[in-house]
Structure formats: structure tokens, C-alpha cells
PDB file of N, CA and C in Angstrom:
ATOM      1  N   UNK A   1     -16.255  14.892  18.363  1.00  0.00           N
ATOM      2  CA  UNK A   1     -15.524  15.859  17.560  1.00  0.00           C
ATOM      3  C   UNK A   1     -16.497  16.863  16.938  1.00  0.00           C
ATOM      4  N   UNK A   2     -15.875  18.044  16.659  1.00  0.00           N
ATOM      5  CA  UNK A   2     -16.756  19.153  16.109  1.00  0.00           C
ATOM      6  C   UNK A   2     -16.938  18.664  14.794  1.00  0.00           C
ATOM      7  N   UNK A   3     -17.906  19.156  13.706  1.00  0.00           N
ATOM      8  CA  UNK A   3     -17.853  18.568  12.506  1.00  0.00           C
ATOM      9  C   UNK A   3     -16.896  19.907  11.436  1.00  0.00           C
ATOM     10  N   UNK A   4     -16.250  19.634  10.639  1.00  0.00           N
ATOM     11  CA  UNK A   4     -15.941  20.555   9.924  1.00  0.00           C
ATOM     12  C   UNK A   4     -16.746  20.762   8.628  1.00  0.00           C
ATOM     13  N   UNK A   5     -16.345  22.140   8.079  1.00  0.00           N
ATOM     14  CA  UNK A   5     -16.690  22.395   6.880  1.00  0.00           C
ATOM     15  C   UNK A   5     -16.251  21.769   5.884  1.00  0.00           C
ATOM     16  N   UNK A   6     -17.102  21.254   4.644  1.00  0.00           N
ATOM     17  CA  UNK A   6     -15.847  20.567   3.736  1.00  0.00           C
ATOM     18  C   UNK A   6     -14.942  21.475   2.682  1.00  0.00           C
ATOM     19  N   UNK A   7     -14.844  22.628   3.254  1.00  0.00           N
ATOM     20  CA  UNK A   7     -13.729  23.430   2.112  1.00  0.00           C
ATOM     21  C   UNK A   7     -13.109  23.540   3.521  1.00  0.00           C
ATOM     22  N   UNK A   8     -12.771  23.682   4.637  1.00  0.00           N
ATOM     23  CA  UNK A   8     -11.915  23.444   5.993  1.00  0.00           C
ATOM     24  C   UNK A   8     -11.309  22.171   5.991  1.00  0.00           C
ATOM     25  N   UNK A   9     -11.883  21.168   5.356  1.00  0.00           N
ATOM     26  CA  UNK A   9     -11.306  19.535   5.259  1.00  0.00           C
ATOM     27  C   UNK A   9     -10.805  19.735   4.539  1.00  0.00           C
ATOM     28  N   UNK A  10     -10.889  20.222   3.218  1.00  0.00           N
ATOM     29  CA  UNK A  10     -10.045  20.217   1.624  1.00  0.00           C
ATOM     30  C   UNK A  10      -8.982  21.341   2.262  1.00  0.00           C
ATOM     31  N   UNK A  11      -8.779  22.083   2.817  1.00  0.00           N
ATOM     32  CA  UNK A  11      -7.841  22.969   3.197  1.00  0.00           C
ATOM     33  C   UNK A  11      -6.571  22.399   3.596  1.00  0.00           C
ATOM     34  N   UNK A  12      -7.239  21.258   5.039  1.00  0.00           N
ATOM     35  CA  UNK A  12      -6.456  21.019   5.996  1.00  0.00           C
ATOM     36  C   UNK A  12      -5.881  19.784   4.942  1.00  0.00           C
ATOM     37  N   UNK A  13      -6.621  18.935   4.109  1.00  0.00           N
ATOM     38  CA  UNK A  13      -5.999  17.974   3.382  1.00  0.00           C
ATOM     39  C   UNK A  13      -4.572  18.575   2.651  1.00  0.00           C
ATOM     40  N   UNK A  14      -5.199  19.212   1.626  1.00  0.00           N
ATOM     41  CA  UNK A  14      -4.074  20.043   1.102  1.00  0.00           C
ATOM     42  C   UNK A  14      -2.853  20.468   1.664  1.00  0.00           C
ATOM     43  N   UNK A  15      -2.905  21.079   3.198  1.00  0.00           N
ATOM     44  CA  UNK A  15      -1.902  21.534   3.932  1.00  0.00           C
ATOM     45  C   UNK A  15      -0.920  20.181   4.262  1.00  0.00           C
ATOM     46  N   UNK A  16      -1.472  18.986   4.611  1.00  0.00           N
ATOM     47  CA  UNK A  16      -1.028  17.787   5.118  1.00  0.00           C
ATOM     48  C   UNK A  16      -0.366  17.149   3.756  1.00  0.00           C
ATOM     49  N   UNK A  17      -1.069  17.296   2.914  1.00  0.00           N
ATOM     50  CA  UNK A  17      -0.303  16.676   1.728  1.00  0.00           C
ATOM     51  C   UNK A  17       0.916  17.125   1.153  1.00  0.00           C
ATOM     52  N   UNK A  18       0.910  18.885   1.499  1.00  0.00           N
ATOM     53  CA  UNK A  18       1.971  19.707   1.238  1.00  0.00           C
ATOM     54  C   UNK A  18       3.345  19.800   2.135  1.00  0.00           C
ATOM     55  N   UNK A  19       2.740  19.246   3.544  1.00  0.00           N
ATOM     56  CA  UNK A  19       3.707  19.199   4.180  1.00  0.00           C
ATOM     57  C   UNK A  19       4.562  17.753   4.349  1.00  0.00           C
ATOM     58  N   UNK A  20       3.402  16.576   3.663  1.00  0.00           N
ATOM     59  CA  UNK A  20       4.165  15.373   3.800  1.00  0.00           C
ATOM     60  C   UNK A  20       5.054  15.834   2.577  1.00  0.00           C
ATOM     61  N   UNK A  21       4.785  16.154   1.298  1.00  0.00           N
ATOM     62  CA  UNK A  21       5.593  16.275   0.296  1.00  0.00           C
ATOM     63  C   UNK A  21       6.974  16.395   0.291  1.00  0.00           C
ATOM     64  N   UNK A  22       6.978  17.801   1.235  1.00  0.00           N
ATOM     65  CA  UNK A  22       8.095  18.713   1.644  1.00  0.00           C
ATOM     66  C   UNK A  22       9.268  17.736   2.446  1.00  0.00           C
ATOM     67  N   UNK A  23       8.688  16.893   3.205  1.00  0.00           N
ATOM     68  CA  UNK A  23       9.554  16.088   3.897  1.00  0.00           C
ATOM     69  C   UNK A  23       9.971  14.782   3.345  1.00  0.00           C
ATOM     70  N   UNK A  24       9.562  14.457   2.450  1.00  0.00           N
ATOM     71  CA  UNK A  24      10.281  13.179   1.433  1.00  0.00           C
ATOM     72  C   UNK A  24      11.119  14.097   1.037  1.00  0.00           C
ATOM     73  N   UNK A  25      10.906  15.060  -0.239  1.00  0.00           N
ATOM     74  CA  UNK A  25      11.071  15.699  -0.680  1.00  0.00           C
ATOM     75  C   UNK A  25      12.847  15.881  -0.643  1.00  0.00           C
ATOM     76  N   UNK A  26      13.220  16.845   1.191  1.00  0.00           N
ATOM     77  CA  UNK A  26      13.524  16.588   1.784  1.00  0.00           C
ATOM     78  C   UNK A  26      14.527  15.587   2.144  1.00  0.00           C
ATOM     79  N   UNK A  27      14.545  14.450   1.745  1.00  0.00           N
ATOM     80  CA  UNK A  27      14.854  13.176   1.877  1.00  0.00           C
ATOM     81  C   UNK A  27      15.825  12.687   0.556  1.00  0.00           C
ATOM     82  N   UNK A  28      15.366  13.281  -0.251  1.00  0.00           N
ATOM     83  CA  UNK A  28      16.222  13.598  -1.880  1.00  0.00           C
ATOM     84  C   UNK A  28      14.870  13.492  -3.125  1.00  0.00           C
ATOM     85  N   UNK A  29      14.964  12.790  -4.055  1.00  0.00           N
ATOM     86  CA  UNK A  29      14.070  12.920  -4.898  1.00  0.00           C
ATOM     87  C   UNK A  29      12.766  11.860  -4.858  1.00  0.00           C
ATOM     88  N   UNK A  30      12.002  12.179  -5.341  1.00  0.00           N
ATOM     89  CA  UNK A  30      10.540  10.947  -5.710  1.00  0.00           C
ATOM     90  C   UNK A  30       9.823  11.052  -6.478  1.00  0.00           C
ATOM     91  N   UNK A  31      10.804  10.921  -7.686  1.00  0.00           N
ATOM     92  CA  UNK A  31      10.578  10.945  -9.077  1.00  0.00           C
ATOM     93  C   UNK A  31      10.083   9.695  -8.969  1.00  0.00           C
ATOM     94  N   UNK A  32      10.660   8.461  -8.919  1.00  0.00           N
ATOM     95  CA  UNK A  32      10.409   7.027  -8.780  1.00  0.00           C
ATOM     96  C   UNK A  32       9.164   6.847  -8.046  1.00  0.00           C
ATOM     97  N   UNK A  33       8.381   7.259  -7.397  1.00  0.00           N
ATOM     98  CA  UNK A  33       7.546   7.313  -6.751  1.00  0.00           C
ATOM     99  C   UNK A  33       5.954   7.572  -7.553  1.00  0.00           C
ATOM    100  N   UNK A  34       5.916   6.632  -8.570  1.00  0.00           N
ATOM    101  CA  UNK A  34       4.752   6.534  -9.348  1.00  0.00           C
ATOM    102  C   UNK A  34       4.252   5.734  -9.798  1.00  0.00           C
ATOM    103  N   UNK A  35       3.193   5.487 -10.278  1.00  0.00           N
ATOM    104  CA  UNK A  35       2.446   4.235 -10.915  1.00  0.00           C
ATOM    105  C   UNK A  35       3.005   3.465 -11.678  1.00  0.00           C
ATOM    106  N   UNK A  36       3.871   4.248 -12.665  1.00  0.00           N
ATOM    107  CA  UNK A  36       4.682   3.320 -13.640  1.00  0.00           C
ATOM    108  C   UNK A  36       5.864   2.237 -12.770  1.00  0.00           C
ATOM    109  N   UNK A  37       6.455   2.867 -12.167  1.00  0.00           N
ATOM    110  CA  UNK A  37       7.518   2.268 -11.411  1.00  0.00           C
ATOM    111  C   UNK A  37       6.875   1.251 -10.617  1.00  0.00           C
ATOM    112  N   UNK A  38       5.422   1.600  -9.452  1.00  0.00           N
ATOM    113  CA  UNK A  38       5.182   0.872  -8.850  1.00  0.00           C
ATOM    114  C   UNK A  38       4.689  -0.359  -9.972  1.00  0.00           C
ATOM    115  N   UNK A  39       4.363  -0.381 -10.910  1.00  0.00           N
ATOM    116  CA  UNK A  39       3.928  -1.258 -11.760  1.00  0.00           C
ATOM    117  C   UNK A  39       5.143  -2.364 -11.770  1.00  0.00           C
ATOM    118  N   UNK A  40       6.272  -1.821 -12.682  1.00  0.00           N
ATOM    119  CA  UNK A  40       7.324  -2.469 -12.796  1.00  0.00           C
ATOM    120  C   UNK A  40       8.012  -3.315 -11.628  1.00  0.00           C
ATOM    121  N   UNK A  41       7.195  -2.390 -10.249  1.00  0.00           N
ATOM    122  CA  UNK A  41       8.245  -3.189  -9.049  1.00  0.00           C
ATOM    123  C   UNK A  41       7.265  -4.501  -8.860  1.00  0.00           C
ATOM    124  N   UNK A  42       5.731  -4.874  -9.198  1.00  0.00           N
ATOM    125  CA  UNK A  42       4.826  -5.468  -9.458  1.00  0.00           C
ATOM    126  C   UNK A  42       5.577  -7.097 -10.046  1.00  0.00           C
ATOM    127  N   UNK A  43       6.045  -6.257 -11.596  1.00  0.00           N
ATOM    128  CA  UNK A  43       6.516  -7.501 -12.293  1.00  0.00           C
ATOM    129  C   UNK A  43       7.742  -7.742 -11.782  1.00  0.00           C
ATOM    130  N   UNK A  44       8.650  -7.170 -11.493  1.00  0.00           N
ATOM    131  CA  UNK A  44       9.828  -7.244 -10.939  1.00  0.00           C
ATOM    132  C   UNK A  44       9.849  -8.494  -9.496  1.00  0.00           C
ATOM    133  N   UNK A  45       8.773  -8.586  -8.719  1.00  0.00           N
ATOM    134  CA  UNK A  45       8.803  -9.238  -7.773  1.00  0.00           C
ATOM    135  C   UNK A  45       7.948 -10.627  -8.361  1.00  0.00           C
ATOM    136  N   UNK A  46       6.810 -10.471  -9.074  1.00  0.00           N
ATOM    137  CA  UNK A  46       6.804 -11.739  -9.879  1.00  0.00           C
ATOM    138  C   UNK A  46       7.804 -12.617 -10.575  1.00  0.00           C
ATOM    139  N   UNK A  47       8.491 -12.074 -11.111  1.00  0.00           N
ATOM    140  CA  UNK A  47       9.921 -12.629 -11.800  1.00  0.00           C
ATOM    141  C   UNK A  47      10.449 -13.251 -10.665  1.00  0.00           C
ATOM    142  N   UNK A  48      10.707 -12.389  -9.563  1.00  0.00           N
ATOM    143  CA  UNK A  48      11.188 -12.567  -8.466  1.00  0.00           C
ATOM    144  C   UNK A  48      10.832 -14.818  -7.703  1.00  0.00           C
ATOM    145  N   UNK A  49       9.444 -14.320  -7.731  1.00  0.00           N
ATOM    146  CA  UNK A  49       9.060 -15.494  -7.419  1.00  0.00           C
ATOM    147  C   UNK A  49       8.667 -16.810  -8.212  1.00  0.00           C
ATOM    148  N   UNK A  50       8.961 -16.578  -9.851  1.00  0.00           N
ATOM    149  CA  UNK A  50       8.758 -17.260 -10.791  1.00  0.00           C
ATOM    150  C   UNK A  50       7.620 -17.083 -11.556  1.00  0.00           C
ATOM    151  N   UNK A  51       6.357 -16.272 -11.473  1.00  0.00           N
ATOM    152  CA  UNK A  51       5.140 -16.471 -11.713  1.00  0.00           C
ATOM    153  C   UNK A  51       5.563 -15.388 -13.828  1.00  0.00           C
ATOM    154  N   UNK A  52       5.127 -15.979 -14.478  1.00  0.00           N
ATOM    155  CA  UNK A  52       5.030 -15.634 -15.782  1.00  0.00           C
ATOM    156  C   UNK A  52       4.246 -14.839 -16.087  1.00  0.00           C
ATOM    157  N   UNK A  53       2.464 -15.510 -15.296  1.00  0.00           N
ATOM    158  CA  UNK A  53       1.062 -14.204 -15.710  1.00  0.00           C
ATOM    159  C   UNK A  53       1.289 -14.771 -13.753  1.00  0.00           C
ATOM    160  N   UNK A  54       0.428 -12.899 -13.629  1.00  0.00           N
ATOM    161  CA  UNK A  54      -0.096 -12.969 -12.783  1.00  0.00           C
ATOM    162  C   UNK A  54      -2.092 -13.116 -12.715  1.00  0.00           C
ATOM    163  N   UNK A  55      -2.348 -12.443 -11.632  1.00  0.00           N
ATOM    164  CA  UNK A  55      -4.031 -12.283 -11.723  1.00  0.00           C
ATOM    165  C   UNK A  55      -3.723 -11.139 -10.903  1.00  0.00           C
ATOM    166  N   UNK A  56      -4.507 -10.148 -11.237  1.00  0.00           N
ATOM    167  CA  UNK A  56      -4.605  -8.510 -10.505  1.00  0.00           C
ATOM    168  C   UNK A  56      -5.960  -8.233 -10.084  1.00  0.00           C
ATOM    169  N   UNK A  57      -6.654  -7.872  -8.697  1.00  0.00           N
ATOM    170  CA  UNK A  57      -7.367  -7.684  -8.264  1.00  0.00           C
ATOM    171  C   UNK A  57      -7.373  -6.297  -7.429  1.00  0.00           C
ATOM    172  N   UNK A  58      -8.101  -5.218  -7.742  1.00  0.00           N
ATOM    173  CA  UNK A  58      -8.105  -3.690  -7.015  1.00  0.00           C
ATOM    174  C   UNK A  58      -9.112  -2.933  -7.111  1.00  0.00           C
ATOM    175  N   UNK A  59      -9.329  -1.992  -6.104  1.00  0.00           N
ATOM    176  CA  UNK A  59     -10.382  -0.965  -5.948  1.00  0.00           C
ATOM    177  C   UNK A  59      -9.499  -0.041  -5.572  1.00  0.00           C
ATOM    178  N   UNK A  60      -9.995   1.448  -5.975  1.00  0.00           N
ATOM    179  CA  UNK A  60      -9.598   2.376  -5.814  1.00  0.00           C
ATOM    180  C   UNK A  60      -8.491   2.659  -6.333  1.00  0.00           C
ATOM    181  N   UNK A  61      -6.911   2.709  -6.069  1.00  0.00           N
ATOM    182  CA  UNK A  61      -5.766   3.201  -6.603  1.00  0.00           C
ATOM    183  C   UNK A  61      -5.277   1.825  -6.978  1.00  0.00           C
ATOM    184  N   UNK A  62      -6.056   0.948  -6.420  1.00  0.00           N
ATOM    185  CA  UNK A  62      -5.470  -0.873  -7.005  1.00  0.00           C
ATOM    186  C   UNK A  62      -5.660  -0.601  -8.208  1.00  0.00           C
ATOM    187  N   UNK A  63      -7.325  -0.182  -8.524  1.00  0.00           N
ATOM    188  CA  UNK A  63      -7.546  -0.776 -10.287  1.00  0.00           C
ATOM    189  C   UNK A  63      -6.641   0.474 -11.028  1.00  0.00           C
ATOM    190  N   UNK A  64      -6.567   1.395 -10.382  1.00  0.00           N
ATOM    191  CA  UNK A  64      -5.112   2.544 -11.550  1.00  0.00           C
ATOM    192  C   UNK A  64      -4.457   1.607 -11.634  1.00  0.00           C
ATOM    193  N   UNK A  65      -3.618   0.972 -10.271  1.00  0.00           N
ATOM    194  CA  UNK A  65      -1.869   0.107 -10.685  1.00  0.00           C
ATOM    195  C   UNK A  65      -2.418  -0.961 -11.392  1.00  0.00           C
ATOM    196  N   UNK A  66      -3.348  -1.231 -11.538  1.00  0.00           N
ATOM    197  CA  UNK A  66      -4.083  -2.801 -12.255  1.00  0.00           C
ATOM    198  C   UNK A  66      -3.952  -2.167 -13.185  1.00  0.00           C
ATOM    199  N   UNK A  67      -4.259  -1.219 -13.800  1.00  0.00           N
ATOM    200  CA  UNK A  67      -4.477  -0.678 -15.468  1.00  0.00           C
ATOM    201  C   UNK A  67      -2.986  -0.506 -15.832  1.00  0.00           C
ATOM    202  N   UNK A  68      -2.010   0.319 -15.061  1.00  0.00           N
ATOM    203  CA  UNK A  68      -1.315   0.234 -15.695  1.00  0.00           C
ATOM    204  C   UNK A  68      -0.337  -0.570 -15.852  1.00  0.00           C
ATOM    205  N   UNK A  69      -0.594  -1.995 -14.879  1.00  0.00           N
ATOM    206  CA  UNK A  69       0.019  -2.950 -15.302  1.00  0.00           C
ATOM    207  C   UNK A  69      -0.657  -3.709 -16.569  1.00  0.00           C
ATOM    208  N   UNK A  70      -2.063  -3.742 -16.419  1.00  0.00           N
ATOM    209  CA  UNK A  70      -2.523  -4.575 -17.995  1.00  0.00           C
ATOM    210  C   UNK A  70      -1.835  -3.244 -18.828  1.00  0.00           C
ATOM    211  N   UNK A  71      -1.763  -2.103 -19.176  1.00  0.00           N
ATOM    212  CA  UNK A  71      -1.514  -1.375 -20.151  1.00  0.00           C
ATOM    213  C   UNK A  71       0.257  -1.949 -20.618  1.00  0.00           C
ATOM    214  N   UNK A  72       1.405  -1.359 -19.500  1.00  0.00           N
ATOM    215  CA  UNK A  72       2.506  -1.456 -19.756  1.00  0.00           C
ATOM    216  C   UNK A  72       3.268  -3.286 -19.857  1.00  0.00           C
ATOM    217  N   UNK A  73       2.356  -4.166 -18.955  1.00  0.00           N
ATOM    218  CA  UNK A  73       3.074  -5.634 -19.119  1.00  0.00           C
ATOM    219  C   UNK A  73       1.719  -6.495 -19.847  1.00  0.00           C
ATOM    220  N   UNK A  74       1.031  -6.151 -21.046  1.00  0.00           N
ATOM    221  CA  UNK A  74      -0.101  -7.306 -21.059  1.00  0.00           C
ATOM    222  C   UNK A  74       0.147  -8.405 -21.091  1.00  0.00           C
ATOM    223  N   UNK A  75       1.371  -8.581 -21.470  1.00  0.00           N
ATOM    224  CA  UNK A  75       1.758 -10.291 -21.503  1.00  0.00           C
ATOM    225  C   UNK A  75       2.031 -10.841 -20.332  1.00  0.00           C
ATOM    226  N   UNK A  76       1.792  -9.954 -19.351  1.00  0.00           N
ATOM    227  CA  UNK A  76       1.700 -10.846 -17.750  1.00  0.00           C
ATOM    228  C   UNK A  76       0.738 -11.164 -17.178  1.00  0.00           C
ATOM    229  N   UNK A  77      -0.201 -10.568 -17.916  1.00  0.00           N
ATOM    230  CA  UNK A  77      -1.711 -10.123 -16.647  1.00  0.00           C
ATOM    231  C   UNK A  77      -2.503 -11.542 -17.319  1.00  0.00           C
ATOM    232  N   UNK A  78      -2.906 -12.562 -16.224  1.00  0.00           N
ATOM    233  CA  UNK A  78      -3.709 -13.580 -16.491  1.00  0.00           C
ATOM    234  C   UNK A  78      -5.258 -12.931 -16.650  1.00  0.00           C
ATOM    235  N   UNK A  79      -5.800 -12.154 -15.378  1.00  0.00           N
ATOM    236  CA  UNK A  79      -6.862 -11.807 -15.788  1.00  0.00           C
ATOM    237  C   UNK A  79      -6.676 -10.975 -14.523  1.00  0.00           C
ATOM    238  N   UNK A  80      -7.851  -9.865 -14.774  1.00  0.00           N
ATOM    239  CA  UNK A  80      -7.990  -8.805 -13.471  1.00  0.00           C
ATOM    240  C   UNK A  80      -9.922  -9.231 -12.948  1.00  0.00           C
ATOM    241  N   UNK A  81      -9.852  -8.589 -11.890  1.00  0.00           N
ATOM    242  CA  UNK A  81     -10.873  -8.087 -11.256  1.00  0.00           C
ATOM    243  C   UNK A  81     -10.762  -6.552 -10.812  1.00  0.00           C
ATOM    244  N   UNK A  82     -11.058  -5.334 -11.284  1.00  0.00           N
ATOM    245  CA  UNK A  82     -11.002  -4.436 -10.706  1.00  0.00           C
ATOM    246  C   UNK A  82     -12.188  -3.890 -10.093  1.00  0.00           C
ATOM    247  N   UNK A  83     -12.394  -2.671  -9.158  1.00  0.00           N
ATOM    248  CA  UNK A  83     -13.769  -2.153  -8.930  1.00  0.00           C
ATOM    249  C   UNK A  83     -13.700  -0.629  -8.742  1.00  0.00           C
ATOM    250  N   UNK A  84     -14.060  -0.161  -8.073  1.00  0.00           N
ATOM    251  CA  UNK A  84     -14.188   1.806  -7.906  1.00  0.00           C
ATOM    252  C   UNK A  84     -13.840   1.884  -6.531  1.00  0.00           C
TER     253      UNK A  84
END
């Protein structure tokens, strides 16, 4: 492959992100479609399976949903491991 420029990568990212958008979008709303919610669907499926605390382990967009599950449920979170 040719190599690109990285403001040609940030371009083409942007364009791809804009066009996945458009097509959920598309689809009706994705408001629901965020950290908080994904959090809640987190505890929601714990309940699900009985568990009271969990243990949360993540890198990258894990340790965000890890934070904002210790932030919004602390009384669930047994203990985390997060990383970068």
C-alpha cells in the first residue's frame, strides 16, 4: 500500500465517521448510544445474572465505561483494573 499523509488519514477518518453517523442516524435516533447508557446496560445485565459487585477490567474506551461505571454505580464495582 502507498503510505498516506497523516492530515489525508485524519480527513478520510473524519469522512468515514461522518458517513457512518449519517446512516444510523438514518435509522432513527442515537441518543442512547453513550457511555452512560452503555454503563447502565453493564449493571442491567449483572442484575440480570445475579452478581451484586462486579470486577471491571479496561484499556482504552474500557477504562472510560470502567469510570463511568465506578462514578455512576459505586456500590457495584468490587474492584477495577484499568490501563491506557
Amino acid at each position: 500500500t502507498t503510505p498516506v499523509a497523516p492530515e489525508e488519514r485524519a480527513e478520510r477518518q473524519s469522512e468515514g465517521c461522518r458517513q457512518c453517523r449519517e446512516k444510523w442516524e438514518g435509522k432513527g435516533s442515537i441518543s442512547g448510544f453513550n457511555v452512560l447508557e452503555a454503563a447502565d446496560d453493564v449493571i442491567a445485565i449483572a442484575d440480570h445474572l445475579g452478581y451484586d459487585r462486579i470486577t471491571l477490567t479496561g484499556t482504552s474506551f474500557g477504562s472510560h465505561w470502567a469510570m463511568a461505571l465506578m462514578r455512576h454505580h459505586p456500590e457495584r464495582i468490587e474492584r477495577a483494573l484499568l490501563g491506557t
